[in-house]
PDB file of N, CA and C in Angstrom:
ATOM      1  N   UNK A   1     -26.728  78.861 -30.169  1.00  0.00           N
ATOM      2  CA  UNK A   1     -27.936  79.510 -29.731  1.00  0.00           C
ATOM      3  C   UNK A   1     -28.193  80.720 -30.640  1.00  0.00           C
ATOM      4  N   UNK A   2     -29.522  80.733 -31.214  1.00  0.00           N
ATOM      5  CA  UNK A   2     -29.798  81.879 -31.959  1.00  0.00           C
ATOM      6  C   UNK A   2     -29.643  83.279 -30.967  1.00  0.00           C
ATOM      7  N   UNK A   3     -29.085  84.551 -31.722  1.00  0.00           N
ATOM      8  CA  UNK A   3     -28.784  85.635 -30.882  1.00  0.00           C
ATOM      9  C   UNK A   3     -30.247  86.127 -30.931  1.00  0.00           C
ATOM     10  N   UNK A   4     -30.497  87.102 -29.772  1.00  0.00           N
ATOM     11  CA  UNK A   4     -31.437  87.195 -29.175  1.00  0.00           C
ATOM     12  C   UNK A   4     -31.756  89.176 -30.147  1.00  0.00           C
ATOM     13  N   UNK A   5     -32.845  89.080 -30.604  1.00  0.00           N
ATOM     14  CA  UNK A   5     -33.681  90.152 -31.267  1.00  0.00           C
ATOM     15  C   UNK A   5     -34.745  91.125 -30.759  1.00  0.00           C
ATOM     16  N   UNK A   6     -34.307  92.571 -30.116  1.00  0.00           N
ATOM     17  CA  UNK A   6     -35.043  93.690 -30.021  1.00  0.00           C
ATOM     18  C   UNK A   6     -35.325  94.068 -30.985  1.00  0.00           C
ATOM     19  N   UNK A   7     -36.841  94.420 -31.000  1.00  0.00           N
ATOM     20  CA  UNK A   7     -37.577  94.982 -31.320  1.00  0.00           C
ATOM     21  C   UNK A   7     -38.170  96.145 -31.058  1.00  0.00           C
ATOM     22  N   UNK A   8     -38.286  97.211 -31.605  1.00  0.00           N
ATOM     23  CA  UNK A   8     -39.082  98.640 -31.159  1.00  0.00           C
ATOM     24  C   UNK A   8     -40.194  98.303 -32.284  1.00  0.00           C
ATOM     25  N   UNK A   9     -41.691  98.945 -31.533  1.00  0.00           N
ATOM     26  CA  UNK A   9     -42.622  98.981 -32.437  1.00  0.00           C
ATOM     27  C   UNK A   9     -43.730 100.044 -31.762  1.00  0.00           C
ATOM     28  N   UNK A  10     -43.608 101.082 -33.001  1.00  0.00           N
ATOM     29  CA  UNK A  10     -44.083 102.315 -32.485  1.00  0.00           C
ATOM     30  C   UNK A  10     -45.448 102.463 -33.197  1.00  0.00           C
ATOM     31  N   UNK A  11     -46.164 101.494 -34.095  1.00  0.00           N
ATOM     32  CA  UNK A  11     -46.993 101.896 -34.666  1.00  0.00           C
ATOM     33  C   UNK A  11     -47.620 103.295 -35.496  1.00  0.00           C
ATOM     34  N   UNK A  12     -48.634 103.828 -35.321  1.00  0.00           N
ATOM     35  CA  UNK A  12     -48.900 105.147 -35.787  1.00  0.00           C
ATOM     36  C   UNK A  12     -48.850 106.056 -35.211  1.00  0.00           C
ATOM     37  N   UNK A  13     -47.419 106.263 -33.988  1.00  0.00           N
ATOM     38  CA  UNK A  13     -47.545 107.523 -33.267  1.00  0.00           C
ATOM     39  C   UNK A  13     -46.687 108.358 -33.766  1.00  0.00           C
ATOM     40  N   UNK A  14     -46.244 108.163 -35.097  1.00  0.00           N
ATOM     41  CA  UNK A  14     -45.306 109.145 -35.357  1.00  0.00           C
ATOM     42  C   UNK A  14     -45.391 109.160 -37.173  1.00  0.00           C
ATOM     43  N   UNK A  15     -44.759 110.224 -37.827  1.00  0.00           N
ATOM     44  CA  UNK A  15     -45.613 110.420 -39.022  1.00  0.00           C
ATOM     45  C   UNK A  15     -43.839 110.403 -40.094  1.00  0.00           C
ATOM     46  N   UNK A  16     -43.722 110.355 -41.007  1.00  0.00           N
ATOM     47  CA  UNK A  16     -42.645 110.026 -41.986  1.00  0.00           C
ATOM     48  C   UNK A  16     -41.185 111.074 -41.272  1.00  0.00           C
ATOM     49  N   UNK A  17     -41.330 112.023 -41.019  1.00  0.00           N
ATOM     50  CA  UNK A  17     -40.129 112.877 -40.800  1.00  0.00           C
ATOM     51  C   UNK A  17     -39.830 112.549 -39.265  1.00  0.00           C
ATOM     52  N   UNK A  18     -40.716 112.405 -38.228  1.00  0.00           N
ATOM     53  CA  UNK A  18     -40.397 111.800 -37.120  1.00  0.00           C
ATOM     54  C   UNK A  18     -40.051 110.382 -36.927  1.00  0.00           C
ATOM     55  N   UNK A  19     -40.359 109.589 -38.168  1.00  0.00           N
ATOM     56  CA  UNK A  19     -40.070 108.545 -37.531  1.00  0.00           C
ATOM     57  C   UNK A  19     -38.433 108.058 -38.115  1.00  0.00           C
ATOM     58  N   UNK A  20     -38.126 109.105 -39.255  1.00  0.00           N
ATOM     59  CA  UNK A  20     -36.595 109.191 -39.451  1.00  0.00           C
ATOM     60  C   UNK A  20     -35.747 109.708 -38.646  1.00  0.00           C
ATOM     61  N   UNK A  21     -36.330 110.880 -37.602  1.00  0.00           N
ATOM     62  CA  UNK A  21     -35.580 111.050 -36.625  1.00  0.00           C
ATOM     63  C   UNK A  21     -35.241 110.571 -35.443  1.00  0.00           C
ATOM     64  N   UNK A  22     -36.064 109.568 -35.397  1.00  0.00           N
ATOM     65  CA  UNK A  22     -36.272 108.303 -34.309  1.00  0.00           C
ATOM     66  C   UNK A  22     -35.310 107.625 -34.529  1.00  0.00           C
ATOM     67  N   UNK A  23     -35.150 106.990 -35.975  1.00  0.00           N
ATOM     68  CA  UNK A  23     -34.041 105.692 -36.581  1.00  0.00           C
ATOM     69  C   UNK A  23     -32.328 106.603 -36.435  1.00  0.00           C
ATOM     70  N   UNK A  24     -32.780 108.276 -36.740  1.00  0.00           N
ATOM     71  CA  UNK A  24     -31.165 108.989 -36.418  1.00  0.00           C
ATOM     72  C   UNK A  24     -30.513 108.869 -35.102  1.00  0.00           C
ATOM     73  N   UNK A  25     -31.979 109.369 -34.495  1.00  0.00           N
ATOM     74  CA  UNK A  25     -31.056 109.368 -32.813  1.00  0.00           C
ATOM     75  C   UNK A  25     -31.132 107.985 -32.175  1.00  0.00           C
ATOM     76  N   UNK A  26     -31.425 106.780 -32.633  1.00  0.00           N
ATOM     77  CA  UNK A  26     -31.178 105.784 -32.215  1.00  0.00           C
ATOM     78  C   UNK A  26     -30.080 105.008 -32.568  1.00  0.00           C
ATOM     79  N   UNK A  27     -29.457 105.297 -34.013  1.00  0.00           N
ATOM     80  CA  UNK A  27     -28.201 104.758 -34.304  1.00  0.00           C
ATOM     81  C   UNK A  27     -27.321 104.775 -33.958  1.00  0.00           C
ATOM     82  N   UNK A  28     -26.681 105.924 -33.035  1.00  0.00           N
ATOM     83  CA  UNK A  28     -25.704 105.802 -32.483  1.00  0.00           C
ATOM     84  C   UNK A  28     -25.268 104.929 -31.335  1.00  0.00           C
ATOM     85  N   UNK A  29     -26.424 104.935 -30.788  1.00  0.00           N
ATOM     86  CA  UNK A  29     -26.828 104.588 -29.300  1.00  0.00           C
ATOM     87  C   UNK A  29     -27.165 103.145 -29.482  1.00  0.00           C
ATOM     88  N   UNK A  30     -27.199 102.521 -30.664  1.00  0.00           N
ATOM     89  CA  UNK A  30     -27.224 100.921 -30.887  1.00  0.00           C
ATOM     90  C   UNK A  30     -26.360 100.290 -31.923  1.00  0.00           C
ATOM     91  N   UNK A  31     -25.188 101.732 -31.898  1.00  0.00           N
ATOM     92  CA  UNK A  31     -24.162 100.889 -33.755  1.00  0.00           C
ATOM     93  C   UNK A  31     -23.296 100.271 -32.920  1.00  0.00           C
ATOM     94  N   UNK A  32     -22.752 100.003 -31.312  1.00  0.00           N
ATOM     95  CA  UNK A  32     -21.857  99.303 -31.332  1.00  0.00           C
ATOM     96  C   UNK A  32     -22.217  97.456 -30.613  1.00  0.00           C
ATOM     97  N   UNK A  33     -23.878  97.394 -30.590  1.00  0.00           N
ATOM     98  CA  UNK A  33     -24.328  96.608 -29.948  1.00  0.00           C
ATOM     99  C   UNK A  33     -23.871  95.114 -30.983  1.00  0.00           C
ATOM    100  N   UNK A  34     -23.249  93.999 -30.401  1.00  0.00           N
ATOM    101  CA  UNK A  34     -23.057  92.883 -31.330  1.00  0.00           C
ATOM    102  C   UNK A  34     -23.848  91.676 -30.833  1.00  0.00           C
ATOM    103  N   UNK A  35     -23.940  91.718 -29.264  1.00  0.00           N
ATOM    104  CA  UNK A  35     -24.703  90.576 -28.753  1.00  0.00           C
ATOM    105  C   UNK A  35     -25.905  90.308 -29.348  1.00  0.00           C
ATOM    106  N   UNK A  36     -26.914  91.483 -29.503  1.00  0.00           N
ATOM    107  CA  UNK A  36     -27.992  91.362 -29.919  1.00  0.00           C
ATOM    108  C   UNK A  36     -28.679  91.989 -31.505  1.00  0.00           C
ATOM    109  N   UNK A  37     -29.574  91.399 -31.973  1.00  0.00           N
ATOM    110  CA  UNK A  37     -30.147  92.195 -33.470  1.00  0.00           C
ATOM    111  C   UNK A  37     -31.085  92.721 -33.260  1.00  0.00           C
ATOM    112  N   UNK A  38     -31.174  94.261 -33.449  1.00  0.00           N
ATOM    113  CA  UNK A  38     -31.672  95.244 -33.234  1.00  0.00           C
ATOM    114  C   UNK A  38     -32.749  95.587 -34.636  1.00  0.00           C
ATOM    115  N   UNK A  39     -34.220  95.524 -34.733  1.00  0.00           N
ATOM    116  CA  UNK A  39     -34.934  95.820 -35.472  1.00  0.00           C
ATOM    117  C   UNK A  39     -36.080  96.965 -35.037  1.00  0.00           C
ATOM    118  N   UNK A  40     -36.124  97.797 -36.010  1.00  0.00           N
ATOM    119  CA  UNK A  40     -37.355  98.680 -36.077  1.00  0.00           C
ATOM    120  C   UNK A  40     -38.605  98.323 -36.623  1.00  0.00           C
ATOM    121  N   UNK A  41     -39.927  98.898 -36.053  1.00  0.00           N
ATOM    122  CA  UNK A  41     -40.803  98.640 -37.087  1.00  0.00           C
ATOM    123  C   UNK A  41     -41.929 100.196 -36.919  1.00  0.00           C
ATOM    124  N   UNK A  42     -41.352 101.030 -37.482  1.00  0.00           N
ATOM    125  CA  UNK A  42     -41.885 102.134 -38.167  1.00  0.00           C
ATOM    126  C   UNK A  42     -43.081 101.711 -38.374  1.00  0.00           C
ATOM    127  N   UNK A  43     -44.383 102.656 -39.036  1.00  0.00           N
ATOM    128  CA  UNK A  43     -45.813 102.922 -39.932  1.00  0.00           C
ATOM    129  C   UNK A  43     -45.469 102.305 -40.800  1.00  0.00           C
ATOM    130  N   UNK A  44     -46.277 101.337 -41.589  1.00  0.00           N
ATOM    131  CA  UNK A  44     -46.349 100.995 -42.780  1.00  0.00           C
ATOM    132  C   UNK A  44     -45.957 102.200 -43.681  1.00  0.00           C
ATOM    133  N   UNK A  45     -46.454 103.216 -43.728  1.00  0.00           N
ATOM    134  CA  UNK A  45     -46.594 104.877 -44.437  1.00  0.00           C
ATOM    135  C   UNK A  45     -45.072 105.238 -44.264  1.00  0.00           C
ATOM    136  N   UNK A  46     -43.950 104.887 -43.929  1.00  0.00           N
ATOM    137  CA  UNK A  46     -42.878 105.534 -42.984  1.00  0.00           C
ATOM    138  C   UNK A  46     -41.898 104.438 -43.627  1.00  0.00           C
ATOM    139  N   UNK A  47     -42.435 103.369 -44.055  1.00  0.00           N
ATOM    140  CA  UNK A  47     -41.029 102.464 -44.182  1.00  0.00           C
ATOM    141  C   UNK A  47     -40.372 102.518 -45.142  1.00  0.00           C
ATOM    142  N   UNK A  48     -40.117 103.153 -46.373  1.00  0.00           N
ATOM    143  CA  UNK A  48     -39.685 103.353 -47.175  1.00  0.00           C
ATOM    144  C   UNK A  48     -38.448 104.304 -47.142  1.00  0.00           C
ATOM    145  N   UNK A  49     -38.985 105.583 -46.074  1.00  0.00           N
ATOM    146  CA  UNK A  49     -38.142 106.739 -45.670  1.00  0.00           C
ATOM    147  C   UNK A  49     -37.149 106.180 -44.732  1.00  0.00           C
ATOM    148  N   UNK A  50     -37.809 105.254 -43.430  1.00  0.00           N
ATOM    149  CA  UNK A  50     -37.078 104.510 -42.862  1.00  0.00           C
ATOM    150  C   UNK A  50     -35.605 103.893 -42.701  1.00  0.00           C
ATOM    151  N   UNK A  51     -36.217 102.812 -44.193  1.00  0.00           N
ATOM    152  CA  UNK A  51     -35.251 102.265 -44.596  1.00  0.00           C
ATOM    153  C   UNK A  51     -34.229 103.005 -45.167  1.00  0.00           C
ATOM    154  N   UNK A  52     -34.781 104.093 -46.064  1.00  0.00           N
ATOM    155  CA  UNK A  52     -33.658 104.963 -46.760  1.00  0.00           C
ATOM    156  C   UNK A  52     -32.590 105.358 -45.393  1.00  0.00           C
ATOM    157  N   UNK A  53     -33.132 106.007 -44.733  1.00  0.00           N
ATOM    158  CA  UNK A  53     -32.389 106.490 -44.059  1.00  0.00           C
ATOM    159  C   UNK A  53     -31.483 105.601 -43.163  1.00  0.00           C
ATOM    160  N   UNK A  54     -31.750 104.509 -42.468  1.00  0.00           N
ATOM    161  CA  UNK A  54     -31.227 103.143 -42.255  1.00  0.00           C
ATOM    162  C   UNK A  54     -30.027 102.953 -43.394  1.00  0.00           C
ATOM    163  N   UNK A  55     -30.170 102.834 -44.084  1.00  0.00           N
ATOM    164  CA  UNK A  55     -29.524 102.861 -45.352  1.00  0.00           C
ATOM    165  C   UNK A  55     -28.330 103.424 -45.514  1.00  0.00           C
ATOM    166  N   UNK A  56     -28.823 105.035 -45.611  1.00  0.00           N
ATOM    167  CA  UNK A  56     -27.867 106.276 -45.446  1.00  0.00           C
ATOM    168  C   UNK A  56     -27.024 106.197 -44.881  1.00  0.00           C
ATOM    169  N   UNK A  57     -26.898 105.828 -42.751  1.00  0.00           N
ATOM    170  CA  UNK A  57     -26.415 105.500 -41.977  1.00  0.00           C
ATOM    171  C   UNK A  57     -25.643 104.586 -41.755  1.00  0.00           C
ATOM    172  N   UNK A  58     -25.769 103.708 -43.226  1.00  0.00           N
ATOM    173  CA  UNK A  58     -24.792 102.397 -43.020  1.00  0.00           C
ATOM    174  C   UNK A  58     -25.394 101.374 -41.667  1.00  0.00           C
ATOM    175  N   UNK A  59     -26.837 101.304 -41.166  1.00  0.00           N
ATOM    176  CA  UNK A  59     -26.706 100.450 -39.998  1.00  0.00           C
ATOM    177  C   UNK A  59     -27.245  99.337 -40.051  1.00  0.00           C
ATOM    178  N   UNK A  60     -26.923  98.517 -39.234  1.00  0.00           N
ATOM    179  CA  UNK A  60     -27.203  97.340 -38.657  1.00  0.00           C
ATOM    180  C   UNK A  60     -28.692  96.980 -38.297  1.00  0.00           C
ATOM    181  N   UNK A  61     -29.411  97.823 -38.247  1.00  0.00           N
ATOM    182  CA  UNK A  61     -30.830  98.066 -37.530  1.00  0.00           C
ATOM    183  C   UNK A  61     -31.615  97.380 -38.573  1.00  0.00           C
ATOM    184  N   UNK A  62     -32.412  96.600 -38.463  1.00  0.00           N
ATOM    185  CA  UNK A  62     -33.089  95.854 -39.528  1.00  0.00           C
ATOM    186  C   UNK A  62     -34.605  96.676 -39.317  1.00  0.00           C
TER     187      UNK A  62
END
């Protein structure tokens, strides 16, 4: 059975520096999750920083 995929999708309510602090304080609180795959979807404008920071963190968070 394919594992089952959360999604957060915040659209344009948040602007490049908030929405890295969104992906910070959420990593902890989803690095030990294995059952499920955990994806973000940031501003188009935001995903670059996003990802960096995703990145940075070493996480799992697609």
């Amino acid at each position: 059975m394919p594992m089952p995929l959360i999604a957060g999708n915040w659209k344009m309510h948040k602007d490049h520096r908030q929405a890295v602090e969104l992906v910070r304080e959420l990593h902890p609180l989803l690095v030990d999750l294995r059952e499920v795959e955990v994806a973000v979807c940031p501003p188009f404008t935001a995903l670059s920083d996003v990802a960096r920071a995703l990145q940075e963190l070493g996480s799992g968070i697609k």
